[in-house]
Protein backbone atom coordinates (compact mmCIF):
# COMPACT_ATOMS: atom_id res chain seq x y z
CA UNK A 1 101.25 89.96 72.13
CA UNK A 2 100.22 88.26 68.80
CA UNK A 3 96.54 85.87 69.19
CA UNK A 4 99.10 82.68 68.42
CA UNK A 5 101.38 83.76 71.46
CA UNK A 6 98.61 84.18 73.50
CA UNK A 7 96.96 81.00 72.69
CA UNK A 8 100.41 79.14 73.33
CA UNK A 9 100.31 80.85 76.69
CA UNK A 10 97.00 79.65 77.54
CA UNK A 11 97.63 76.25 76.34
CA UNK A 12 100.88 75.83 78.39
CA UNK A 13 98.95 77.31 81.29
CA UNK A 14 95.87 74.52 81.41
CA UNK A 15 98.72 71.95 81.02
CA UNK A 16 100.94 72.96 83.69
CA UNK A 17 97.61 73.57 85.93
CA UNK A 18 96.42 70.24 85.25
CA UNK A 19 98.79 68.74 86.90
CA UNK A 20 98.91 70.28 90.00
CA UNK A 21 96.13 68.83 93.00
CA UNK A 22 92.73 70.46 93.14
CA UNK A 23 93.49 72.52 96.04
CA UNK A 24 96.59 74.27 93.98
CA UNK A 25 94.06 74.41 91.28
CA UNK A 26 92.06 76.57 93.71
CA UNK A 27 94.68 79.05 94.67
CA UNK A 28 95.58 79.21 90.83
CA UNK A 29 91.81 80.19 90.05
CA UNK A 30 91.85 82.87 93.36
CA UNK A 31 94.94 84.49 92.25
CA UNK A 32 93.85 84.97 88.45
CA UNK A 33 90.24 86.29 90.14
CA UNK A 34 92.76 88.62 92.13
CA UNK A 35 94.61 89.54 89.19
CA UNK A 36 91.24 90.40 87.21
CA UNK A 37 89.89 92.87 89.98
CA UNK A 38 93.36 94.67 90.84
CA UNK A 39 93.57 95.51 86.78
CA UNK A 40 89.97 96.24 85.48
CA UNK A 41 89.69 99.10 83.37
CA UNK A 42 88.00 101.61 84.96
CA UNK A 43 84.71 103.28 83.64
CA UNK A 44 84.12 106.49 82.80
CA UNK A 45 81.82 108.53 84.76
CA UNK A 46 77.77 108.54 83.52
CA UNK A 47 76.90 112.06 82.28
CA UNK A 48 74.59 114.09 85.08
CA UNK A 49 71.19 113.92 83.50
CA UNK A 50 69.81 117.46 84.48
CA UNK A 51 66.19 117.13 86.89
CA UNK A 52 66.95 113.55 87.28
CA UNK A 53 65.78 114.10 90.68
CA UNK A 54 63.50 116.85 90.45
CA UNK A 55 61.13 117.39 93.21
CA UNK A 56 62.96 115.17 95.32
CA UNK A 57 64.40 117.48 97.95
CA UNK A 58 62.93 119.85 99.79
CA UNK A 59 64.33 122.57 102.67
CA UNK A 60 61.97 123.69 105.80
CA UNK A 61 60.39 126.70 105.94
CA UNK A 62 62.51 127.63 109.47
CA UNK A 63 65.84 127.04 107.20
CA UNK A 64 66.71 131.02 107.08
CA UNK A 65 65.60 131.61 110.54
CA UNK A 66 68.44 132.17 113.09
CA UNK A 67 69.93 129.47 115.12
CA UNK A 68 68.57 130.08 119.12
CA UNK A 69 71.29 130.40 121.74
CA UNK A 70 70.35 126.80 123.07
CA UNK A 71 71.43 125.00 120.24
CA UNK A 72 74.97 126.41 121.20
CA UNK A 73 75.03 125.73 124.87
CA UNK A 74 76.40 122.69 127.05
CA UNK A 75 73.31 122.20 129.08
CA UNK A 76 70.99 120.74 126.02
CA UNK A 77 69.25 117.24 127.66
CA UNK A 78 70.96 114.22 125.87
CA UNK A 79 74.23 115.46 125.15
């Protein structure tokens, strides 16, 4: 669509909207908000920064150990 189309469009939109009540005004402002969200352009993903978080995370020393038989059973208190 050519810039002098476009700005024809616009043009013929204000006039046509400024004649309608406030509260059509309204819904004519939601709708274009609506329109604007359901068609952004999406952005492409940020590069991973490698050791970004570095240090950040840390595993327990009992990580490797074996899991006892309680964990496994029905009778643990709370559950």
């Amino acid at each position: 669509m050519s810039s002098s189309t476009t700005q024809n469009l616009i043009e013929s939109a204000i006039a046509q909207l400024q004649q309608l009540p406030p509260q059509q005004q309204q819904q004519v402002l939601d709708y274009i908000e609506f329109l604007a969200q359901k068609y952004i352009q999406p952005q492409p993903p940020q590069p991973r920064v490698p050791g970004l978080h570095r240090g950040m995370g840390w595993i327990s020393d009992d990580f490797n150990d074996p899991i006892l038989p309680e964990y496994w059973s029905d009778t643990k208190s709370g559950w």
